[in-house]
C-alpha atoms as a PDB file:
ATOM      1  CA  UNK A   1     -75.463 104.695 -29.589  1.00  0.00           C
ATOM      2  CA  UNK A   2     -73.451 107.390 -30.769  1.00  0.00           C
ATOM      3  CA  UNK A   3     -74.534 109.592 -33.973  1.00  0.00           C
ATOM      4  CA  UNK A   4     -73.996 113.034 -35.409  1.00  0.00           C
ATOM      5  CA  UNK A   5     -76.759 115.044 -37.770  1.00  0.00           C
ATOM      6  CA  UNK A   6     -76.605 113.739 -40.788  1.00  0.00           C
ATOM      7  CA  UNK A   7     -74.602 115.944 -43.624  1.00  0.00           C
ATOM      8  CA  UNK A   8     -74.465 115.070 -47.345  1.00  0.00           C
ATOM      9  CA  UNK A   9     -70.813 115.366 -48.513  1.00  0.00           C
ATOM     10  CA  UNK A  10     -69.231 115.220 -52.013  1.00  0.00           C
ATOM     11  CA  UNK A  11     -66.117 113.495 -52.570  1.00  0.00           C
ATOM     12  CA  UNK A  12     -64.616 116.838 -53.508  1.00  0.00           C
ATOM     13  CA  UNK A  13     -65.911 117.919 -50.026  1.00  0.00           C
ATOM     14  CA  UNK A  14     -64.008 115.291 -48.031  1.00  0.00           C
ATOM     15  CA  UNK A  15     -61.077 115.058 -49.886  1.00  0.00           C
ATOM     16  CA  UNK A  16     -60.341 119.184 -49.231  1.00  0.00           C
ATOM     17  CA  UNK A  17     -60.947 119.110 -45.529  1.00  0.00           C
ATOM     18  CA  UNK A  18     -57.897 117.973 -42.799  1.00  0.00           C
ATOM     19  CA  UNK A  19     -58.000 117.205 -39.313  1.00  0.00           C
ATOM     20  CA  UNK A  20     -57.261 119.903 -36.418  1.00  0.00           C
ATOM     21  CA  UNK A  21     -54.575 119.928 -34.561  1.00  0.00           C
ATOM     22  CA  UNK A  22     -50.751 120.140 -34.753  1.00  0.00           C
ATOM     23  CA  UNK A  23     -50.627 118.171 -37.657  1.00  0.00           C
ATOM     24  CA  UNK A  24     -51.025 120.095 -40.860  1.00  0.00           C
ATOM     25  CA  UNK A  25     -51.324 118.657 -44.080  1.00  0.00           C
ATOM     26  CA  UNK A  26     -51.979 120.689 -47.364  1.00  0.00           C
ATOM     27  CA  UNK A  27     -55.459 119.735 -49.378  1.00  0.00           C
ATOM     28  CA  UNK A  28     -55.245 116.273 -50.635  1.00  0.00           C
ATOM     29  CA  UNK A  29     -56.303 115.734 -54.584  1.00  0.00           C
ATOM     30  CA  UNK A  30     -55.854 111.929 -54.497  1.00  0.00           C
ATOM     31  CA  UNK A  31     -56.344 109.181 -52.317  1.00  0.00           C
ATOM     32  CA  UNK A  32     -53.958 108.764 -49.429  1.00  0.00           C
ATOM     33  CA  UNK A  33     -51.298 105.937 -48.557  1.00  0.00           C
ATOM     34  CA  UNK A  34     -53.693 103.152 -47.066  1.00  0.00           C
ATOM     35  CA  UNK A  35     -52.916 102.028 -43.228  1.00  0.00           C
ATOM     36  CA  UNK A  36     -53.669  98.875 -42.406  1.00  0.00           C
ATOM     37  CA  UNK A  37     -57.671  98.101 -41.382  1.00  0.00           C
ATOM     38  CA  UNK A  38     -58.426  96.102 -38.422  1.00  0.00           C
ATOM     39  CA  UNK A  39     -62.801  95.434 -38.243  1.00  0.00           C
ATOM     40  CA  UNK A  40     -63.810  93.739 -34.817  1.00  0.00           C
ATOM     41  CA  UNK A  41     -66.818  91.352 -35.203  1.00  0.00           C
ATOM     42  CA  UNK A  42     -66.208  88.683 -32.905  1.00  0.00           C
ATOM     43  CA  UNK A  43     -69.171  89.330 -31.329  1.00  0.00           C
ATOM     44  CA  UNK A  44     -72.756  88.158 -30.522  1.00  0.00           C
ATOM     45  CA  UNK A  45     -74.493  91.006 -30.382  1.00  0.00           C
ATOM     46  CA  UNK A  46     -77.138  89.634 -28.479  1.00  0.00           C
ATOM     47  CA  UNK A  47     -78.685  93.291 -27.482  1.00  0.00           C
ATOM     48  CA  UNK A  48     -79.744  93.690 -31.334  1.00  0.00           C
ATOM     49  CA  UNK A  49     -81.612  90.081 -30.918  1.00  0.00           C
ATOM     50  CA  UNK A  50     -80.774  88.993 -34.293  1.00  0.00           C
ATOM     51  CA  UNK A  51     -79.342  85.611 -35.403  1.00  0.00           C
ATOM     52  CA  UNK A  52     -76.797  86.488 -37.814  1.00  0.00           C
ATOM     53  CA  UNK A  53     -73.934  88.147 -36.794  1.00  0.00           C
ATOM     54  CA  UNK A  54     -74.544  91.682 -36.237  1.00  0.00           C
ATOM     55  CA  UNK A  55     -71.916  93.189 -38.512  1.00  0.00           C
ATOM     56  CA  UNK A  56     -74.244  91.128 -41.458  1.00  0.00           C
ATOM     57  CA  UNK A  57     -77.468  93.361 -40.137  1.00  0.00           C
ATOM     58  CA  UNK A  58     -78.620  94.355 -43.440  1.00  0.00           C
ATOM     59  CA  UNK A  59     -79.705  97.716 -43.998  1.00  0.00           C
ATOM     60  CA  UNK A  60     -82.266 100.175 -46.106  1.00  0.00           C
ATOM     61  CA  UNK A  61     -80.093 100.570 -49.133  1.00  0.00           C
ATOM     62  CA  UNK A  62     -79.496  96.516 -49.296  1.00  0.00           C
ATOM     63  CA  UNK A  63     -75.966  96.629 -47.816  1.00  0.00           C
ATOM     64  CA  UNK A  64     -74.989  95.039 -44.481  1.00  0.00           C
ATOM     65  CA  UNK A  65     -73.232  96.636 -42.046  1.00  0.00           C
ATOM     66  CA  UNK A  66     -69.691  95.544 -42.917  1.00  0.00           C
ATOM     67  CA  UNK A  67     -70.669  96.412 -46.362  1.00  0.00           C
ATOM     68  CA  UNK A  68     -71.101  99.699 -45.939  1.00  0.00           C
ATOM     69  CA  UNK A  69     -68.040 100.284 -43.495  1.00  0.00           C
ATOM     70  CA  UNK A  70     -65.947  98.593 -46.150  1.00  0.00           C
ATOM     71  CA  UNK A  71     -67.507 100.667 -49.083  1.00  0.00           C
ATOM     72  CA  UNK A  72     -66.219 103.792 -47.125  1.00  0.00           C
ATOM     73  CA  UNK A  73     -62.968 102.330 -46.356  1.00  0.00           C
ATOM     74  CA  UNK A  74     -62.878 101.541 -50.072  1.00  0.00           C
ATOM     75  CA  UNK A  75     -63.167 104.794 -51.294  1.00  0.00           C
ATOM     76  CA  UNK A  76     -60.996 106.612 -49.230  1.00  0.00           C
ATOM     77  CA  UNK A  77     -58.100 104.697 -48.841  1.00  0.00           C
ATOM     78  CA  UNK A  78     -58.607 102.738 -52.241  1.00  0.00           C
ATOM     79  CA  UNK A  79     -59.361  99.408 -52.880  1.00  0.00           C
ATOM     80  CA  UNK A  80     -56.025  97.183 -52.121  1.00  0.00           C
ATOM     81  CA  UNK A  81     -56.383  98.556 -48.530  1.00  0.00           C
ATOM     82  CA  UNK A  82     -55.078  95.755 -46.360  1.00  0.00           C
ATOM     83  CA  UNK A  83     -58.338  95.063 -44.237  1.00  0.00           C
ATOM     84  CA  UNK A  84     -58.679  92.146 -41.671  1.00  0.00           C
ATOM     85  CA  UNK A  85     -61.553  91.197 -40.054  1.00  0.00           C
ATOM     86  CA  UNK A  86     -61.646  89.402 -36.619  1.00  0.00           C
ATOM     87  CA  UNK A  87     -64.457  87.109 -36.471  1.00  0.00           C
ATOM     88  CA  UNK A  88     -65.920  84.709 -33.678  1.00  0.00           C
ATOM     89  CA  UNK A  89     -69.838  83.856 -33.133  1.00  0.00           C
ATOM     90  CA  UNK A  90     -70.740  82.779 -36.664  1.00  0.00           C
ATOM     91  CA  UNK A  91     -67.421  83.257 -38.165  1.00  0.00           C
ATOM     92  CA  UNK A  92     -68.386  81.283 -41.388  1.00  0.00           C
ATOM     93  CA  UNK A  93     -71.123  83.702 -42.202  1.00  0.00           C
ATOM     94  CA  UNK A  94     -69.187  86.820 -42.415  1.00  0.00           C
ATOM     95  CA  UNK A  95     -66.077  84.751 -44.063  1.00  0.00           C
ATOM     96  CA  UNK A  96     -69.135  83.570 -46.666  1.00  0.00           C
ATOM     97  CA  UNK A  97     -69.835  87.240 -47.175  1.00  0.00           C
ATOM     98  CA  UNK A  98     -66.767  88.708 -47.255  1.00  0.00           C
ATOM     99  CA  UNK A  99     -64.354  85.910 -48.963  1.00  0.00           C
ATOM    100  CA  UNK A 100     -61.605  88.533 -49.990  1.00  0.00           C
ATOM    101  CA  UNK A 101     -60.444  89.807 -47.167  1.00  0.00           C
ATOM    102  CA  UNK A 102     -58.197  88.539 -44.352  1.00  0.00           C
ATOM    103  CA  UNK A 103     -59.447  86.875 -40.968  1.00  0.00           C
ATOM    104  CA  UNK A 104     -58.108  86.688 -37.856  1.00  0.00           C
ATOM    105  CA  UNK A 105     -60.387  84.355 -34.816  1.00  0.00           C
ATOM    106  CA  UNK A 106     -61.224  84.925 -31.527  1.00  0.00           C
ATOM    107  CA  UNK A 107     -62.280  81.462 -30.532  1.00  0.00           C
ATOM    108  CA  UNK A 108     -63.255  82.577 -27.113  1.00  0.00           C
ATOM    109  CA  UNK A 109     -65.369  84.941 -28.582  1.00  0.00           C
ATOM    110  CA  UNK A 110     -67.783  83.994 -25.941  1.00  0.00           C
ATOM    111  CA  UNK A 111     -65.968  84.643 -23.005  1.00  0.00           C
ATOM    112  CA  UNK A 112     -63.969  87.637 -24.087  1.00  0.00           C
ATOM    113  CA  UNK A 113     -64.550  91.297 -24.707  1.00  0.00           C
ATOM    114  CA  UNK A 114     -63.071  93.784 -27.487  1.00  0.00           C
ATOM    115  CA  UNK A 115     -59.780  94.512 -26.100  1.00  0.00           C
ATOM    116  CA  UNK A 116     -58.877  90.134 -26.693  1.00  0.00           C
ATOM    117  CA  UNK A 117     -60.458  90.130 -29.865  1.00  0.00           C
ATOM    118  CA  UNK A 118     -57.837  93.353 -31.381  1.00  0.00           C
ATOM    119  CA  UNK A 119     -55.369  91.722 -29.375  1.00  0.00           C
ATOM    120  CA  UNK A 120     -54.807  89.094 -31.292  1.00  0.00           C
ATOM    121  CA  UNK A 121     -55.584  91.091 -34.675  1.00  0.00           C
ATOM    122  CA  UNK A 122     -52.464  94.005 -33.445  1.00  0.00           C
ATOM    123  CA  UNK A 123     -50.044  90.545 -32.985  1.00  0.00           C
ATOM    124  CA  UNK A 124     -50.759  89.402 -36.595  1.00  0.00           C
ATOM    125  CA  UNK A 125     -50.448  92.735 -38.196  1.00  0.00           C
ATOM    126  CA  UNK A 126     -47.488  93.247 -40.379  1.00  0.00           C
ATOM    127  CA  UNK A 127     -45.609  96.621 -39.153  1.00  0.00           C
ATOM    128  CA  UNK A 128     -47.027  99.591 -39.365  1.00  0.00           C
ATOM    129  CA  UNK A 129     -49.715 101.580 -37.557  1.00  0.00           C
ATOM    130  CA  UNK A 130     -53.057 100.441 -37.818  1.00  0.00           C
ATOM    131  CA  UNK A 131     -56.589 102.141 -38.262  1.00  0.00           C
ATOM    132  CA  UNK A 132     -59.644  99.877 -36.353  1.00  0.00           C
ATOM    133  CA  UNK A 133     -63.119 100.145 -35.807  1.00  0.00           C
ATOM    134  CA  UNK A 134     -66.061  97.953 -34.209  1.00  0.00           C
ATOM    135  CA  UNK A 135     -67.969  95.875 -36.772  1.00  0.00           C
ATOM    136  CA  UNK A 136     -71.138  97.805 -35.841  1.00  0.00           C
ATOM    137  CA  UNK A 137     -70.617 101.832 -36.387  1.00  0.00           C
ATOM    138  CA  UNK A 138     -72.291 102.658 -39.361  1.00  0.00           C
ATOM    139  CA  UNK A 139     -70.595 105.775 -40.434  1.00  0.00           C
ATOM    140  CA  UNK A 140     -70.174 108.926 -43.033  1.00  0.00           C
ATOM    141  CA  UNK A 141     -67.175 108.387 -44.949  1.00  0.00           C
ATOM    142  CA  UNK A 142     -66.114 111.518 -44.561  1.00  0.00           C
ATOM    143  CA  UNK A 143     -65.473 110.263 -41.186  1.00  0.00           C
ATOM    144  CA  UNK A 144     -62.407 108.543 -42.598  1.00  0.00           C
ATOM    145  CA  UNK A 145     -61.816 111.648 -44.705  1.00  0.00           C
ATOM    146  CA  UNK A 146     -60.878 113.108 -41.569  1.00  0.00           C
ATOM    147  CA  UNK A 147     -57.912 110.906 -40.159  1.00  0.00           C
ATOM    148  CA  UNK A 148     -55.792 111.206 -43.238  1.00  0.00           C
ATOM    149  CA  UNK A 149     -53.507 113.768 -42.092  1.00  0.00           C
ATOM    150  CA  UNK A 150     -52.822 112.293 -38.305  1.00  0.00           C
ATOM    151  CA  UNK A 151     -52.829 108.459 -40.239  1.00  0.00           C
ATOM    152  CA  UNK A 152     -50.085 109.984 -42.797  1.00  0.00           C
ATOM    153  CA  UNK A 153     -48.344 111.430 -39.544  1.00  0.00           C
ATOM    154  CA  UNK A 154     -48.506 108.196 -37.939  1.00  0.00           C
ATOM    155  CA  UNK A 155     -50.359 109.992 -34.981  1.00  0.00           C
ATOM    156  CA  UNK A 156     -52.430 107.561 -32.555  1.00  0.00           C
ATOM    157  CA  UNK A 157     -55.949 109.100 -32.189  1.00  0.00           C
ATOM    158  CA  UNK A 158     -59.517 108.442 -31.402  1.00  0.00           C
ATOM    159  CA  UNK A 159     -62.023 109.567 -32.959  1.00  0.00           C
ATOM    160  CA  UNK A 160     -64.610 111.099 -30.892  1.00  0.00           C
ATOM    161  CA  UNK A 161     -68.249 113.023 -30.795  1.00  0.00           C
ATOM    162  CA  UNK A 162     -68.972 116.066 -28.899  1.00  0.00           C
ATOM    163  CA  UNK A 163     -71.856 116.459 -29.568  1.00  0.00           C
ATOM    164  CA  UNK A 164     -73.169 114.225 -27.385  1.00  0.00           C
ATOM    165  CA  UNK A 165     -72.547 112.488 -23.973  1.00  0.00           C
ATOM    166  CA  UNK A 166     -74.328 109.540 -23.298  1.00  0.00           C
ATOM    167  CA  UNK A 167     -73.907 107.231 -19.926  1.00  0.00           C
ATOM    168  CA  UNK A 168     -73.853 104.419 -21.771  1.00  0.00           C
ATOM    169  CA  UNK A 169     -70.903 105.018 -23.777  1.00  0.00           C
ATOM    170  CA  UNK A 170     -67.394 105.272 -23.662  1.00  0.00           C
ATOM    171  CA  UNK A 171     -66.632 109.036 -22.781  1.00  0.00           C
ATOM    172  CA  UNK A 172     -63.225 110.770 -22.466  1.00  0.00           C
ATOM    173  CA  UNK A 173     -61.300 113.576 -20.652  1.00  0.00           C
ATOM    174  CA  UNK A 174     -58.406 115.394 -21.797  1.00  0.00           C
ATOM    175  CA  UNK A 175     -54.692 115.857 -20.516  1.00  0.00           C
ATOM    176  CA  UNK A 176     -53.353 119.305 -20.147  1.00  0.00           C
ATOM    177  CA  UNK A 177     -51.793 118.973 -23.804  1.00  0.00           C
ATOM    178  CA  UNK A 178     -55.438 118.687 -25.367  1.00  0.00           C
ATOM    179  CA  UNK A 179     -54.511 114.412 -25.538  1.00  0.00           C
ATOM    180  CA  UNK A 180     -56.818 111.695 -24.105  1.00  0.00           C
ATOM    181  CA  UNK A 181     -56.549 111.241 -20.587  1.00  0.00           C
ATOM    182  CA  UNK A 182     -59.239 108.804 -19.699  1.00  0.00           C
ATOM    183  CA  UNK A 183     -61.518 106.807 -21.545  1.00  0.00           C
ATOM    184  CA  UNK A 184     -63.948 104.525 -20.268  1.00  0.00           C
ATOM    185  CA  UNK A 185     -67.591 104.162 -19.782  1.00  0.00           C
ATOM    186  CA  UNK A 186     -67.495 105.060 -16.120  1.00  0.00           C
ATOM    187  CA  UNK A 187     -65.563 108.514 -16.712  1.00  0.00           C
ATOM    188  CA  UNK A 188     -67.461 111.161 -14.731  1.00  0.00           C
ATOM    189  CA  UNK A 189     -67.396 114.713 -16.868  1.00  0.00           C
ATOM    190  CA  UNK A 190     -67.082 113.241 -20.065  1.00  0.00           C
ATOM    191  CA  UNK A 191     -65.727 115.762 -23.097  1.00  0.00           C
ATOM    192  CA  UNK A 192     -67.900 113.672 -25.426  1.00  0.00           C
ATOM    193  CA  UNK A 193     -68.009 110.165 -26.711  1.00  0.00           C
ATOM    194  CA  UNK A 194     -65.463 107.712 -28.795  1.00  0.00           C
ATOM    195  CA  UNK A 195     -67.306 106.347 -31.640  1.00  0.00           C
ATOM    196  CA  UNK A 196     -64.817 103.610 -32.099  1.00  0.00           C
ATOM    197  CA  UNK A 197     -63.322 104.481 -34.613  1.00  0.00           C
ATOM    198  CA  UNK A 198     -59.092 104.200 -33.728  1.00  0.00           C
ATOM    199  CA  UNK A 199     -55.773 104.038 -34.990  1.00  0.00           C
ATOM    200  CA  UNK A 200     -52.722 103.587 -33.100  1.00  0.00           C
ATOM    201  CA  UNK A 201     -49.275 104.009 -34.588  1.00  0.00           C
ATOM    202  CA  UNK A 202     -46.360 101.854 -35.407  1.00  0.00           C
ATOM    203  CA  UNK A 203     -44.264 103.318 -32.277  1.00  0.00           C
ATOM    204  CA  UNK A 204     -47.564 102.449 -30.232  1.00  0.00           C
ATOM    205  CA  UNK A 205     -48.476  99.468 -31.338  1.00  0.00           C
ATOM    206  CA  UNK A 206     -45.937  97.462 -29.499  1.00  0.00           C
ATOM    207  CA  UNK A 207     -47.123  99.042 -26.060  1.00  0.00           C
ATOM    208  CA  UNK A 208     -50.657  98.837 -26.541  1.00  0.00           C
ATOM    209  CA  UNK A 209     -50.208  95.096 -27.528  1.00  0.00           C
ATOM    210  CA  UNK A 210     -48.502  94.555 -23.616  1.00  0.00           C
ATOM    211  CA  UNK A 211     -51.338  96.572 -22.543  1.00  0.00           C
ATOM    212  CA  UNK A 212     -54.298  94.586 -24.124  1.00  0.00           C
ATOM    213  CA  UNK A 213     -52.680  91.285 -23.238  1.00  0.00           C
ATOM    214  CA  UNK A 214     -52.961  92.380 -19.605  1.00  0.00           C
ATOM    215  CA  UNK A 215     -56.574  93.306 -19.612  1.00  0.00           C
ATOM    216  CA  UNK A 216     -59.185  90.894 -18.399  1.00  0.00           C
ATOM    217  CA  UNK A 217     -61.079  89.061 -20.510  1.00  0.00           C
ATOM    218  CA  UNK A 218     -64.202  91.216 -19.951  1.00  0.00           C
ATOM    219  CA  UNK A 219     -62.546  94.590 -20.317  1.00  0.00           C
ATOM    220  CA  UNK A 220     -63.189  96.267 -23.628  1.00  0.00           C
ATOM    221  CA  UNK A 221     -60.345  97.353 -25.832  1.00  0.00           C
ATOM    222  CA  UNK A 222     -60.639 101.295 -24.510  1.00  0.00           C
ATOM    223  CA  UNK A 223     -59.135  99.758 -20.922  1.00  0.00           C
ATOM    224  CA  UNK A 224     -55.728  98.555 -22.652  1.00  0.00           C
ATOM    225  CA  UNK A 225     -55.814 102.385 -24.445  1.00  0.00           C
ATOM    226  CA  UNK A 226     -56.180 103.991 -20.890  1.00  0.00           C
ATOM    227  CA  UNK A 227     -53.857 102.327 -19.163  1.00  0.00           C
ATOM    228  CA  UNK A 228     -51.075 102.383 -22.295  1.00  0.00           C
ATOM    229  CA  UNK A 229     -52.012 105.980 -21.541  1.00  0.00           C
ATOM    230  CA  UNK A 230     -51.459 106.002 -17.830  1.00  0.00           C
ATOM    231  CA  UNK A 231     -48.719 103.848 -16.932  1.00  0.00           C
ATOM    232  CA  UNK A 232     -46.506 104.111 -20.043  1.00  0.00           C
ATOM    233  CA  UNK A 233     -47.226 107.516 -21.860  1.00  0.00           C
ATOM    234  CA  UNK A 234     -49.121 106.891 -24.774  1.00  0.00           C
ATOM    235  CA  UNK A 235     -50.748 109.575 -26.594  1.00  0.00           C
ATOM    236  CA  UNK A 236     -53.942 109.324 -28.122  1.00  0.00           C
ATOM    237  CA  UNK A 237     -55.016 112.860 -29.872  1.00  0.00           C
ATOM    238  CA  UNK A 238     -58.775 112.863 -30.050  1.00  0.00           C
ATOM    239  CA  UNK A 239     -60.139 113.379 -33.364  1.00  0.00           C
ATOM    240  CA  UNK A 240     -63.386 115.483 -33.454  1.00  0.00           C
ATOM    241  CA  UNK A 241     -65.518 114.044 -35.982  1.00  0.00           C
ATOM    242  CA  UNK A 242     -68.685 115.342 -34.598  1.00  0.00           C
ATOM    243  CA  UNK A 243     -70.568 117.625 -38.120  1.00  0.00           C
ATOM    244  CA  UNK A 244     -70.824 113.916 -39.921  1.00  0.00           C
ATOM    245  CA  UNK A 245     -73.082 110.782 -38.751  1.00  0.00           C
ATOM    246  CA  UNK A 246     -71.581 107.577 -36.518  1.00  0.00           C
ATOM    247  CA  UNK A 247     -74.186 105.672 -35.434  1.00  0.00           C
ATOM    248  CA  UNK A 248     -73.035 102.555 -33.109  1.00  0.00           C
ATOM    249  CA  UNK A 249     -75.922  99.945 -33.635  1.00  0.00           C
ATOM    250  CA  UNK A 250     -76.955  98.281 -30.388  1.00  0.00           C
ATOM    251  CA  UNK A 251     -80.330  97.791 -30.736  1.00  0.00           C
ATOM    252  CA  UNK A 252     -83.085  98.237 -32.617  1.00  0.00           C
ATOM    253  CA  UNK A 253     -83.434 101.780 -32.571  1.00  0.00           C
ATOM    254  CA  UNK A 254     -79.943 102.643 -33.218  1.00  0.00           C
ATOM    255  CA  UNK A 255     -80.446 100.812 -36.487  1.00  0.00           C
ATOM    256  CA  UNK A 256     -83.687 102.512 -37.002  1.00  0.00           C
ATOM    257  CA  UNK A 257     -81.408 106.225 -36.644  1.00  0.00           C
ATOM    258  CA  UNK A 258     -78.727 104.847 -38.965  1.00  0.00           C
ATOM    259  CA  UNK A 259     -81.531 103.480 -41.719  1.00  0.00           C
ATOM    260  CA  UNK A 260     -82.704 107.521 -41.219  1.00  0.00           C
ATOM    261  CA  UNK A 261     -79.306 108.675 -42.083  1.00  0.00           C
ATOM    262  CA  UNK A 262     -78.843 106.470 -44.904  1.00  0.00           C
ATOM    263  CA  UNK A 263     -82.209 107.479 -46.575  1.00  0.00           C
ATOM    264  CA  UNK A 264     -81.830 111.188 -45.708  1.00  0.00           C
ATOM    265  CA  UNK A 265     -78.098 110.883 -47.748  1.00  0.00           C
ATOM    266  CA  UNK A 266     -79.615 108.916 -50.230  1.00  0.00           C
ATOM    267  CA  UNK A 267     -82.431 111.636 -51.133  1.00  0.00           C
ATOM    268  CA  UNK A 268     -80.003 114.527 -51.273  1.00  0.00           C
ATOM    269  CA  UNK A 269     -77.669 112.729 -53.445  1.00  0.00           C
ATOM    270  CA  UNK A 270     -78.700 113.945 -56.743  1.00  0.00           C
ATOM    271  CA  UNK A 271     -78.979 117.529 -55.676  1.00  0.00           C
ATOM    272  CA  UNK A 272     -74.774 116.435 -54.646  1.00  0.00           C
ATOM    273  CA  UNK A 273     -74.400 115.312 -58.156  1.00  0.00           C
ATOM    274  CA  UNK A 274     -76.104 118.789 -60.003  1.00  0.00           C
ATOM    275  CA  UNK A 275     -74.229 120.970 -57.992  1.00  0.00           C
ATOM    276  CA  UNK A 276     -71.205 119.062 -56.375  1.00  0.00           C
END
């Protein structure tokens, strides 16, 4: 589970702020180019014991999962954002749900891990960077607010949380240039946690694509990152997104701290709306 305190923010916050780092980028007062949107939700989520497919987990305000990722996508990188979903255990469900956007499957959704199911969605991408996430984080928007300037740059990054380190969950270490050095699970003096929340860009793509192909089926998609990293130079800036919420939902009481989150934003909305 990863998560961040929960902070209200206007749209007039998020759209002001940019992402640290050597990329600069002056305020922006409209929405930005869209990249392309990859959602992973091949899974079965069989830790959150539910029978639909976990991205479908419906939560307190009466969206699912997806729903809400795709609301945020929405209104930060507009609505004709180019999003495709890859879909395996239940894959008519979240195609019922979802019939406007674009599908890619992962038939051995069963047998394979993360880094086969945005294998095959990075293959059938048109050119162009692309911005993915796992079909479970439930997230601030302002999140997304966040990449703007390094997607704009075409900068590969992950986004990451320092607030917390966690053994369960993917941690990372940094180079000497301040990019991501290792990121795994089993890293040993983690920097923080990836919240998986990625893009990788259009000069990348091509080498993370020879990289994921050569991972084994069990190996999530942050092994094809690291060794794209390792062997053939590819740099992922991390992205600290750590002031808004993230909440990966595993099991029950990762849903139960994202439901919190949602219902603490909702209750501080109209004090947003008086004096946003």
């Amino acid at each position: 589970m990863r998560t961040a305190d929960p902070i209200l923010t206007t749209g007039h916050d998020r759209r002001t702020r940019t992402a640290p780092g050597p990329v600069s980028q002056a305020p922006v007062a409209q929405a930005p180019a869209a990249p392309q949107v990859v959602i992973l939700a091949a899974g079965m989520g069989t830790r959150l014991g539910r029978t639909l497919p976990k991205p479908l987990t419906p939560l307190m305000d009466g969206r699912s999962i997806m729903q809400q990722q795709l609301d945020g996508i929405r209104a930060v990188f507009g609505t004709s954002t180019l999003i495709t979903v890859v879909v395996g255990y239940r894959s008519k469900a979240i195609m019922r749900a979802q019939p406007d956007l674009l599908f890619a499957f992962n038939p051995a959704f069963a047998q394979t891990n993360t880094s086969k199911s945005l294998l095959r969605a990075l293959r059938s991408s048109p050119p162009g960077g692309v911005l993915w996430l796992n079909g479970d984080v439930v997230f601030d928007p302002a999140v997304l607010d966040q990449t703007c300037a390094l997607v704009g740059a075409d900068q590969s990054f992950v986004c990451v949380d320092t607030a917390t380190v966690a053994d369960e969950e993917v941690k990372y270490t940094l180079d000497a240039d301040g990019y991501i050095q290792e990121l795994s699970k089993t890293v040993v003096g983690g920097l923080g946690e990836a919240v998986g929340i990625n893009y990788v860009s259009a000069a990348d793509k091509p080498v993370l694509i020879e990289h994921l192909a050569a991972c084994a089926d069990n190996d999530y998609f942050e092994r094809g990152m690291e060794t794209a990293i390792q062997r053939s130079g590819v740099r992922f800036r991390p992205l600290d997104i750590s002031r808004f919420s993230a909440v990966e939902v595993d099991f029950e009481s990762d849903l139960e701290r994202a439901n919190t989150w949602l219902g603490s934003r909702a209750a501080l909305q109209p004090l947003a709306e008086e004096f946003g």
